[in-house]
PDB file of N, CA and C in Angstrom:
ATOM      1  N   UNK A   1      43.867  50.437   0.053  1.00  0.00           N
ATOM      2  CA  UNK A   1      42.568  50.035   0.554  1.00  0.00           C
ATOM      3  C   UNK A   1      41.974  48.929  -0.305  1.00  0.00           C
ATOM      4  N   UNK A   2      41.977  48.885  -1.337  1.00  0.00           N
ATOM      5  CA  UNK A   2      41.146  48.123  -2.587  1.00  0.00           C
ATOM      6  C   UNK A   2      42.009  46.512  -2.192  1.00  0.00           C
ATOM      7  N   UNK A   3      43.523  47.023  -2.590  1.00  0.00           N
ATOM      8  CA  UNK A   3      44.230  45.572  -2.137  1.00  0.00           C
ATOM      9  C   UNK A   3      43.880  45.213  -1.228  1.00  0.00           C
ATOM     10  N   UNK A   4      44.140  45.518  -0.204  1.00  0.00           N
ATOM     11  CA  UNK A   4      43.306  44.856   1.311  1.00  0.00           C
ATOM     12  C   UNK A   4      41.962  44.392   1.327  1.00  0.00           C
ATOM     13  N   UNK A   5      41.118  44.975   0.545  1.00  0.00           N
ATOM     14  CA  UNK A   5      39.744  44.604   0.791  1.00  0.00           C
ATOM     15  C   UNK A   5      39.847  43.006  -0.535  1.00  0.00           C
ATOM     16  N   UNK A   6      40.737  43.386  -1.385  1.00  0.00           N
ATOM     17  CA  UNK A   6      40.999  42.181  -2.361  1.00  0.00           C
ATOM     18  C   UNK A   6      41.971  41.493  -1.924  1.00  0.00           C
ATOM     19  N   UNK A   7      43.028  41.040  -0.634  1.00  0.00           N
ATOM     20  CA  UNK A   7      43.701  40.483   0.000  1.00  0.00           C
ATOM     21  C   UNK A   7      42.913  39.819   0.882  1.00  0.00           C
ATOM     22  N   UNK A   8      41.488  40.184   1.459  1.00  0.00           N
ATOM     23  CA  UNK A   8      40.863  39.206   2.155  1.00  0.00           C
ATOM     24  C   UNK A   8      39.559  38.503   1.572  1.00  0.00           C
ATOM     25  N   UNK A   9      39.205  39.045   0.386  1.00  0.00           N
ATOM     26  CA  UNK A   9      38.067  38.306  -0.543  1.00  0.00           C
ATOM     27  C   UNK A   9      38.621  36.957  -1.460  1.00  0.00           C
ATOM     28  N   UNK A  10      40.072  36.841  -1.726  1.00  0.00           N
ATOM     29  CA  UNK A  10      40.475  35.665  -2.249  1.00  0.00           C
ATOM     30  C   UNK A  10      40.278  34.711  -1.780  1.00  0.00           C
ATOM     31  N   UNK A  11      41.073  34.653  -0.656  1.00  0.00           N
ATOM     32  CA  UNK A  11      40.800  33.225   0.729  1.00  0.00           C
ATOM     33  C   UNK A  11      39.368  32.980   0.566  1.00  0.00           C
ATOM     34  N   UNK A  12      38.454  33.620   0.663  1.00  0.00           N
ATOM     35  CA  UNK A  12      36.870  33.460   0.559  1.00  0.00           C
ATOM     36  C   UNK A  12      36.689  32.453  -0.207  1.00  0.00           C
ATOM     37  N   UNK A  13      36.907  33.707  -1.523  1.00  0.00           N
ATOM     38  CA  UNK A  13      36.418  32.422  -2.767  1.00  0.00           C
ATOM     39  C   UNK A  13      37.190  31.708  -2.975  1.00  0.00           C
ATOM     40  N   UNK A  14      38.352  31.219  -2.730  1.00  0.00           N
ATOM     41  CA  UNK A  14      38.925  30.177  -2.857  1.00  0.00           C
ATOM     42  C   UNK A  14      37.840  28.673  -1.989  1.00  0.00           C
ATOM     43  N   UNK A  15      37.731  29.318  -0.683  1.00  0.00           N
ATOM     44  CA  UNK A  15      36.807  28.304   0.245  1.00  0.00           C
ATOM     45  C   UNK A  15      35.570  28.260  -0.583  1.00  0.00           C
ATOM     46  N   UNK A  16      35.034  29.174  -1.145  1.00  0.00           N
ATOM     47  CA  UNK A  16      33.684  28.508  -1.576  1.00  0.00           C
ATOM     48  C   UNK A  16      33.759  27.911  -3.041  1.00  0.00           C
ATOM     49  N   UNK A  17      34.789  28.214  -3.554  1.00  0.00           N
ATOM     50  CA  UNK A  17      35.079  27.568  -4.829  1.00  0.00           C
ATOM     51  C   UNK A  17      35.151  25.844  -4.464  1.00  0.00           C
ATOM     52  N   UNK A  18      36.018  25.537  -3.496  1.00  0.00           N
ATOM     53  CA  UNK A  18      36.137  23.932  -2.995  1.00  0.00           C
ATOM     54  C   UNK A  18      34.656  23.836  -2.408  1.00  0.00           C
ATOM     55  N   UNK A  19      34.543  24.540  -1.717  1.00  0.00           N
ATOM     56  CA  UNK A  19      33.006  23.866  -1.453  1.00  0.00           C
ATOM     57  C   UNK A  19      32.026  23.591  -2.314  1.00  0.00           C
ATOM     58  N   UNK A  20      32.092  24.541  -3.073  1.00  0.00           N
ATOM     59  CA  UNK A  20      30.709  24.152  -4.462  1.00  0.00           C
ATOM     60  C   UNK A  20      31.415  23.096  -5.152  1.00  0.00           C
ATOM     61  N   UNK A  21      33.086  22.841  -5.444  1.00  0.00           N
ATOM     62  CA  UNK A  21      33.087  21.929  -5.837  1.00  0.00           C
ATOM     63  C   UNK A  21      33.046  20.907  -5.533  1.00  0.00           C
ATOM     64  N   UNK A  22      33.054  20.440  -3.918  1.00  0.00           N
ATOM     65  CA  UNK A  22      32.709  19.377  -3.693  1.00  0.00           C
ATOM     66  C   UNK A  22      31.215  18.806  -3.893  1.00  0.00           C
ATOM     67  N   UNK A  23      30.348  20.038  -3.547  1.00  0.00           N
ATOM     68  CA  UNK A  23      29.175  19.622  -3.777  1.00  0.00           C
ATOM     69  C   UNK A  23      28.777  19.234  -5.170  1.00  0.00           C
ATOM     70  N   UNK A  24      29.194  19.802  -6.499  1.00  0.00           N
ATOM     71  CA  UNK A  24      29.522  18.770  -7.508  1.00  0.00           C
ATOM     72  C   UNK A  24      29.854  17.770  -7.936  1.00  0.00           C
ATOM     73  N   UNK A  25      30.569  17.431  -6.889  1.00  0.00           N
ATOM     74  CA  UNK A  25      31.253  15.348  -6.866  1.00  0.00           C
ATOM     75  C   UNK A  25      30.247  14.490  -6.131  1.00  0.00           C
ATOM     76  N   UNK A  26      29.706  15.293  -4.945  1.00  0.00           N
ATOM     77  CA  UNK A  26      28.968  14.197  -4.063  1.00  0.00           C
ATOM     78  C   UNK A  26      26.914  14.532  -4.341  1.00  0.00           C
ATOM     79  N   UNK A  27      27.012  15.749  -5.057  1.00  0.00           N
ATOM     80  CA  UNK A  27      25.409  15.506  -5.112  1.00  0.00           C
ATOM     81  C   UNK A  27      24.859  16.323  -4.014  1.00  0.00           C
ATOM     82  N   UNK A  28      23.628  15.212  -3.636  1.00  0.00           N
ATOM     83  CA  UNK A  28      23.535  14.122  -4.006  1.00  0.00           C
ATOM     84  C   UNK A  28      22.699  13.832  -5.103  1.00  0.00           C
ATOM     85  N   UNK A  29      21.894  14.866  -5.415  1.00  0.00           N
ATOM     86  CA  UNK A  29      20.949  14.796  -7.032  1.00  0.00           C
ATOM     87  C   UNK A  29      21.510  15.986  -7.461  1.00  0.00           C
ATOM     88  N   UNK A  30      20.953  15.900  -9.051  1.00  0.00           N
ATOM     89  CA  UNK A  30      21.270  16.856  -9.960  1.00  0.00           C
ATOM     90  C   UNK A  30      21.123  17.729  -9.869  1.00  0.00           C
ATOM     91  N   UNK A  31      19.546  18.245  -9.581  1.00  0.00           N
ATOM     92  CA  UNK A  31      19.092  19.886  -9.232  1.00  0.00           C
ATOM     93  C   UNK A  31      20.511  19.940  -8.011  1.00  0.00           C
ATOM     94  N   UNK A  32      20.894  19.583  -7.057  1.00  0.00           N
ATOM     95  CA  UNK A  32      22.023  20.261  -6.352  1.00  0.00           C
ATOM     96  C   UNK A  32      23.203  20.518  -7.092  1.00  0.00           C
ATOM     97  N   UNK A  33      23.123  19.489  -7.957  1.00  0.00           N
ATOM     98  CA  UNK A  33      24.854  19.324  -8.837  1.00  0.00           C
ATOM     99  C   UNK A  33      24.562  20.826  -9.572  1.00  0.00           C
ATOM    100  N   UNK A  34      23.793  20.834  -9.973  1.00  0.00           N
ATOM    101  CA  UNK A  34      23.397  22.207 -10.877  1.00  0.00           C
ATOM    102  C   UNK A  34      23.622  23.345 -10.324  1.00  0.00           C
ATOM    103  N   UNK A  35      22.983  23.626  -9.834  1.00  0.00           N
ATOM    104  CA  UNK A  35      23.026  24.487  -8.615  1.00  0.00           C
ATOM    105  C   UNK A  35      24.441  25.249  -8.121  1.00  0.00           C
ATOM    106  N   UNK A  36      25.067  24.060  -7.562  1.00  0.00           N
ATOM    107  CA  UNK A  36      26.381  24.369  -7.466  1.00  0.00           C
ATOM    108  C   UNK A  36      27.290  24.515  -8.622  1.00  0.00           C
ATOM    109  N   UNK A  37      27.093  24.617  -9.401  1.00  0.00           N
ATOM    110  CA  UNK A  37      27.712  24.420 -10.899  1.00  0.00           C
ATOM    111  C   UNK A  37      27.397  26.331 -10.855  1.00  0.00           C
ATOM    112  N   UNK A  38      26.168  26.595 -10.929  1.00  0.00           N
ATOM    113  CA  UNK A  38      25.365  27.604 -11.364  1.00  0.00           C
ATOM    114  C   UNK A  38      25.797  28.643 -10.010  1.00  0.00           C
ATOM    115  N   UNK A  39      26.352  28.250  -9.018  1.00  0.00           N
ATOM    116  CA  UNK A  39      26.858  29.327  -7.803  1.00  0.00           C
ATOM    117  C   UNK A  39      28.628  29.750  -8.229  1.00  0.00           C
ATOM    118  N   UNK A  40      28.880  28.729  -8.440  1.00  0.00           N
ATOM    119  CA  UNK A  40      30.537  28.934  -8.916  1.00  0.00           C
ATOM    120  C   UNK A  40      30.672  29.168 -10.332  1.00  0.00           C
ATOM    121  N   UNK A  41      29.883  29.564 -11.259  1.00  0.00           N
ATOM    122  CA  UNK A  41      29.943  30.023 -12.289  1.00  0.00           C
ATOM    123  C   UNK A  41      29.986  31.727 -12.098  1.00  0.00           C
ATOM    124  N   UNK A  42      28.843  31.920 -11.178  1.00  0.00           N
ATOM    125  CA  UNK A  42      28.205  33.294 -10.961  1.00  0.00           C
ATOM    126  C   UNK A  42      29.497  33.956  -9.677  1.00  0.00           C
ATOM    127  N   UNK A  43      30.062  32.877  -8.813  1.00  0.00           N
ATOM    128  CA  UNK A  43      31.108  33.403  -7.886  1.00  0.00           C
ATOM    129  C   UNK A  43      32.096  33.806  -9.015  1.00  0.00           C
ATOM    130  N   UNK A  44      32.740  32.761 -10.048  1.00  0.00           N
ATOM    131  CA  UNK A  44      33.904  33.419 -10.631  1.00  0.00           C
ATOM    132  C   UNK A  44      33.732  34.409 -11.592  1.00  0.00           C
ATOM    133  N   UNK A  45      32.300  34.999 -12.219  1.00  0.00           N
ATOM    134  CA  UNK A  45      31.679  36.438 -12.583  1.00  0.00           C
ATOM    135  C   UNK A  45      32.268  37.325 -11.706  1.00  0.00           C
ATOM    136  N   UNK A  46      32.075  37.392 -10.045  1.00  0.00           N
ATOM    137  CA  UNK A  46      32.429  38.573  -9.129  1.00  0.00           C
ATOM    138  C   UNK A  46      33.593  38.362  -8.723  1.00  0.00           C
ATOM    139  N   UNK A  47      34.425  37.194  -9.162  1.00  0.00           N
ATOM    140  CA  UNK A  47      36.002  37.467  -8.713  1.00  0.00           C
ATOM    141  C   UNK A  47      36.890  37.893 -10.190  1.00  0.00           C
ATOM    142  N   UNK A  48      36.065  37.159 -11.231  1.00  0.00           N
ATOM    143  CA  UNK A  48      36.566  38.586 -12.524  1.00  0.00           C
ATOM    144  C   UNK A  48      36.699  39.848 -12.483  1.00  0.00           C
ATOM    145  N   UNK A  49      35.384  40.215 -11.775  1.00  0.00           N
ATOM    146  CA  UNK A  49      35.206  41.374 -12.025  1.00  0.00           C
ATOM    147  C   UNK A  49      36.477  41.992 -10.847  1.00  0.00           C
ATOM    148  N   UNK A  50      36.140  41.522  -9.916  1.00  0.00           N
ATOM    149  CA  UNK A  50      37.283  41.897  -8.497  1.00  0.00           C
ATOM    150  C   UNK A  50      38.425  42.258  -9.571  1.00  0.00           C
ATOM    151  N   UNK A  51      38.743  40.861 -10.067  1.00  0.00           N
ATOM    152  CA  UNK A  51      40.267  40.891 -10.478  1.00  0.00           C
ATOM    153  C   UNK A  51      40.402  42.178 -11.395  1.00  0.00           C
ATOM    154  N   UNK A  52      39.470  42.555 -12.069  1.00  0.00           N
ATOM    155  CA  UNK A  52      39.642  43.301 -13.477  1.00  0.00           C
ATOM    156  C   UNK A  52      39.726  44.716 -12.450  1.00  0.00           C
ATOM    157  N   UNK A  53      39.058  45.254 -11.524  1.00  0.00           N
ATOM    158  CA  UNK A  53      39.520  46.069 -10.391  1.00  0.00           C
ATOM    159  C   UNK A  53      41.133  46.417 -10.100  1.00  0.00           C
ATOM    160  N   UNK A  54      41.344  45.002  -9.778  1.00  0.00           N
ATOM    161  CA  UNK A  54      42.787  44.828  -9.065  1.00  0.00           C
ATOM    162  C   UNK A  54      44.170  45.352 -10.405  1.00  0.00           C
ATOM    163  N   UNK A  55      43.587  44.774 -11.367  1.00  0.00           N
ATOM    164  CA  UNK A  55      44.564  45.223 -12.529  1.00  0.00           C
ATOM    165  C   UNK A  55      44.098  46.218 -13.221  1.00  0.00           C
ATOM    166  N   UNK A  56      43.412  46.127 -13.490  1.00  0.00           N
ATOM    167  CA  UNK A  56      42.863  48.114 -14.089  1.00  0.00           C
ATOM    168  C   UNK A  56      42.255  47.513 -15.787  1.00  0.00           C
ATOM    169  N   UNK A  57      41.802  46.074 -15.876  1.00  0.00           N
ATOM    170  CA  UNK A  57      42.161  45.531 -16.995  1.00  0.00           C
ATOM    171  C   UNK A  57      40.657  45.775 -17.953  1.00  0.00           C
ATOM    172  N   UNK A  58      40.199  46.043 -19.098  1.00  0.00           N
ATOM    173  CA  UNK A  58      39.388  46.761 -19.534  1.00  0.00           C
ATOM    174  C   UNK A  58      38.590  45.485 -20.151  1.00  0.00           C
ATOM    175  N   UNK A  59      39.241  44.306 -20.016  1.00  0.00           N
ATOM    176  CA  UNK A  59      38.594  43.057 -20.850  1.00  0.00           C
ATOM    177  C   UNK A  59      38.383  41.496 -19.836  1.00  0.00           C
ATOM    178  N   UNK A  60      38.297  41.969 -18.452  1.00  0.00           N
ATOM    179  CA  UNK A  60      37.688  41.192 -17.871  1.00  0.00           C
ATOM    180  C   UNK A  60      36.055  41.289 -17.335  1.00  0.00           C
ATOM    181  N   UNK A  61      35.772  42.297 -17.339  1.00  0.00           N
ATOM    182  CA  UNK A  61      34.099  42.601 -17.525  1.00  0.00           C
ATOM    183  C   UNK A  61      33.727  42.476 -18.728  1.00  0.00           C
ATOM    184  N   UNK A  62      34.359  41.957 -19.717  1.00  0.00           N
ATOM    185  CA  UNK A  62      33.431  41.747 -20.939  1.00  0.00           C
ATOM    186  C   UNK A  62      33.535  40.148 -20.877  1.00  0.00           C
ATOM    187  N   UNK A  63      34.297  39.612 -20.140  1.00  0.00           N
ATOM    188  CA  UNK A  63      34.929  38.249 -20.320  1.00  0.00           C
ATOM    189  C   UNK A  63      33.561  37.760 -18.895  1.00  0.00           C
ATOM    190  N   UNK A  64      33.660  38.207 -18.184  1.00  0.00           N
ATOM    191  CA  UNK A  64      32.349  38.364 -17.028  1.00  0.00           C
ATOM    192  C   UNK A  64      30.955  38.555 -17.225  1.00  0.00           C
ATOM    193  N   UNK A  65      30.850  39.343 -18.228  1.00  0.00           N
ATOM    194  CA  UNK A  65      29.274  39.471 -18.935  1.00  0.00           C
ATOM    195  C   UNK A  65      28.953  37.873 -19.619  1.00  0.00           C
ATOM    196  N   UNK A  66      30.390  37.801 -20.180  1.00  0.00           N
ATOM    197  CA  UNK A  66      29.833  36.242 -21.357  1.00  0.00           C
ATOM    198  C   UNK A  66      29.729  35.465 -20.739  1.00  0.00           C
ATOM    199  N   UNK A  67      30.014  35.111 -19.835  1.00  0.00           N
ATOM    200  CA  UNK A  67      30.333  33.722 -18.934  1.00  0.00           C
ATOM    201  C   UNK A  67      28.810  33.900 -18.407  1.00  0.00           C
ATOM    202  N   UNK A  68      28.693  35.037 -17.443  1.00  0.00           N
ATOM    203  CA  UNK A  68      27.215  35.275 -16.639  1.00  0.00           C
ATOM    204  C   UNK A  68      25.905  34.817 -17.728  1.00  0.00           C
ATOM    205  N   UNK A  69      25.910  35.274 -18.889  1.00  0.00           N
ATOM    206  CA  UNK A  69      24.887  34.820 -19.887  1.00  0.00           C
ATOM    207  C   UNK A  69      25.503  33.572 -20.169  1.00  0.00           C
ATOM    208  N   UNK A  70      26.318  33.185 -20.686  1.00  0.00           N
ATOM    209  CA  UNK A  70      26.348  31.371 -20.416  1.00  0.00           C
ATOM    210  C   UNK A  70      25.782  30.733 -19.778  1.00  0.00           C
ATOM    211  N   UNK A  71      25.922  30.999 -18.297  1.00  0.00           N
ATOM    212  CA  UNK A  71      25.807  30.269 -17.160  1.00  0.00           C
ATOM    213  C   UNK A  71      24.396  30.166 -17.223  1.00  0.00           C
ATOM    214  N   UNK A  72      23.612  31.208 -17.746  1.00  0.00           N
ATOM    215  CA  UNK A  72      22.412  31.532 -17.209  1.00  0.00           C
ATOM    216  C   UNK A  72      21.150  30.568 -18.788  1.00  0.00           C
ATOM    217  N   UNK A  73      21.924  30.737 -19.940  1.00  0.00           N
ATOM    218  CA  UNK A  73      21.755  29.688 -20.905  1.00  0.00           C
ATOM    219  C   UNK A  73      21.440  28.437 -20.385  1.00  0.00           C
ATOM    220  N   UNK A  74      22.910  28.185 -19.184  1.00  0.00           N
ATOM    221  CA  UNK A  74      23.060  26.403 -19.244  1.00  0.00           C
ATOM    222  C   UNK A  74      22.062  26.162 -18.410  1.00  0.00           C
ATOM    223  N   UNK A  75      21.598  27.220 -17.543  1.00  0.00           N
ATOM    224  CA  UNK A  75      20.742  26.978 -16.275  1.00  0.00           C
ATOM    225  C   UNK A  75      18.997  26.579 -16.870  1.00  0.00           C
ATOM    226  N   UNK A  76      18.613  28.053 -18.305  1.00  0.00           N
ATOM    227  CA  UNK A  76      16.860  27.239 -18.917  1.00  0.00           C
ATOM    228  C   UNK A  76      17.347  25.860 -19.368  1.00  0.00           C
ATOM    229  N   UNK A  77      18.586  26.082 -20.368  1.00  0.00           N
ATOM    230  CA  UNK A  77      18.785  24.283 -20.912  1.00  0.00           C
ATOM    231  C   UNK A  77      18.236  23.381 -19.596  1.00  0.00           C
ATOM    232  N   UNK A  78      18.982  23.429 -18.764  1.00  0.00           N
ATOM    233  CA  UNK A  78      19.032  22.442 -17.952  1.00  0.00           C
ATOM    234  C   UNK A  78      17.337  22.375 -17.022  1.00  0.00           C
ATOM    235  N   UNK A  79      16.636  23.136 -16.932  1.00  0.00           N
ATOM    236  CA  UNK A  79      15.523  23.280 -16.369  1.00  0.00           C
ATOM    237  C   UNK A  79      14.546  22.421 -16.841  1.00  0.00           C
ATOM    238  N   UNK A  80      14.546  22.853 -18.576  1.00  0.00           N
ATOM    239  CA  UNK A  80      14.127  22.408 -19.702  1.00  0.00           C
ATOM    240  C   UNK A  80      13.723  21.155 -19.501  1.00  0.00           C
ATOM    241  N   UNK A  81      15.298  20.581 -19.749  1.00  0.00           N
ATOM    242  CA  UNK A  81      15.391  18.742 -19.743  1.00  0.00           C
ATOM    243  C   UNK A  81      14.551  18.194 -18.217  1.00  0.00           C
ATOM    244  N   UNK A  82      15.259  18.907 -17.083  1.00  0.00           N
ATOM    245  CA  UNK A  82      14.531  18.471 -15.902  1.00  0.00           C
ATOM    246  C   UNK A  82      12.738  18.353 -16.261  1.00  0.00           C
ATOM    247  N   UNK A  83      12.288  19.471 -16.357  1.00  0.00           N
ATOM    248  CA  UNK A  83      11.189  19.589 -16.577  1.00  0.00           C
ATOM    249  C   UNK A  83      10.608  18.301 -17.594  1.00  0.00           C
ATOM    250  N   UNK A  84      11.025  18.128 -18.768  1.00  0.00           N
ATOM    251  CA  UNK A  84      10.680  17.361 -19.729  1.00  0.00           C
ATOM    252  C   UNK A  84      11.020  15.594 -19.328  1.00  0.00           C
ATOM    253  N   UNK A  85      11.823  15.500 -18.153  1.00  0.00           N
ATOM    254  CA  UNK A  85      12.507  14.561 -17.897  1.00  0.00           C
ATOM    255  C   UNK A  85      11.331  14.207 -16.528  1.00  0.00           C
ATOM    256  N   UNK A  86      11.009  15.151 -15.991  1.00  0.00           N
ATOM    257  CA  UNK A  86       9.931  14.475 -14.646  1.00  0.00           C
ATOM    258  C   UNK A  86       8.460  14.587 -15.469  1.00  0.00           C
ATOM    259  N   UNK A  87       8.114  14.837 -16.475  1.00  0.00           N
ATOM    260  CA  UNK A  87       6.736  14.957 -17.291  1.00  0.00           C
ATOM    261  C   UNK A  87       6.890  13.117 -18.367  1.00  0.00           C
ATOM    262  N   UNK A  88       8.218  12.431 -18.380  1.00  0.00           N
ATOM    263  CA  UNK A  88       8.345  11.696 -18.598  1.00  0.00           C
ATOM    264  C   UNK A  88       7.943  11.478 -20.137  1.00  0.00           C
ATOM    265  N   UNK A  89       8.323  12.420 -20.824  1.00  0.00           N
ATOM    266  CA  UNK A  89       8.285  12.651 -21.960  1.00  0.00           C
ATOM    267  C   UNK A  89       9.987  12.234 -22.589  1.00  0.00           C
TER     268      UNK A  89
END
C-alpha cells in the first residue's frame, strides 16, 4: 500500500519540481523567484520525509527538519533586504 501510494507521489513531485524550477529561470520578479525557491525547498522537506517512509531510514527527518529551518532563515533574510530595499535605504 505505502509503495503504491509512493509510486504515484514521485511523478508529482517530479512535475512540480520542473515547474517551480522553471519559474526560477523566468521570474518574472524576485518576490516570485523566491517564492518558488521557498515552495521547492518545502516540497523536497515532504518528499524526504516520503522517502525516509519508503526506506525505514532514521536520518532523513532530521536531514528534513534542517533544510525546513533553512529555508525558512533564507525566506526573513530575504524579506529583510526586500523590505530595506523598497524603503530605499
Amino acid at each position: 500500500m505505502v509503495t503504491t501510494i509512493i509510486a504515484v507521489a514521485i511523478p508529482i513531485f517530479v512535475v512540480a519540481y520542473v515547474l517551480y524550477f522553471i519559474r526560477v529561470l523566468r521570474g518574472p520578479t524576485i518576490p516570485d523567484r523566491v517564492l518558488a525557491v521557498d515552495a521547492l525547498s518545502f516540497d523536497l522537506v515532504v518528499f524526504l520525509i516520503v522517502l525516509s517512509i519508503l526506506f525505514r531510514s532514521p536520518i532523513l527527518p532530521a536531514v528534513a527538519i534542517v533544510l525546513a529551518l533553512w529555508t525558512y532563515a533564507l525566506d526573513i533574510f530575504i524579506a529583510k533586504y526586500l523590505e530595506r530595499k523598497e524603503m530605499g535605504e
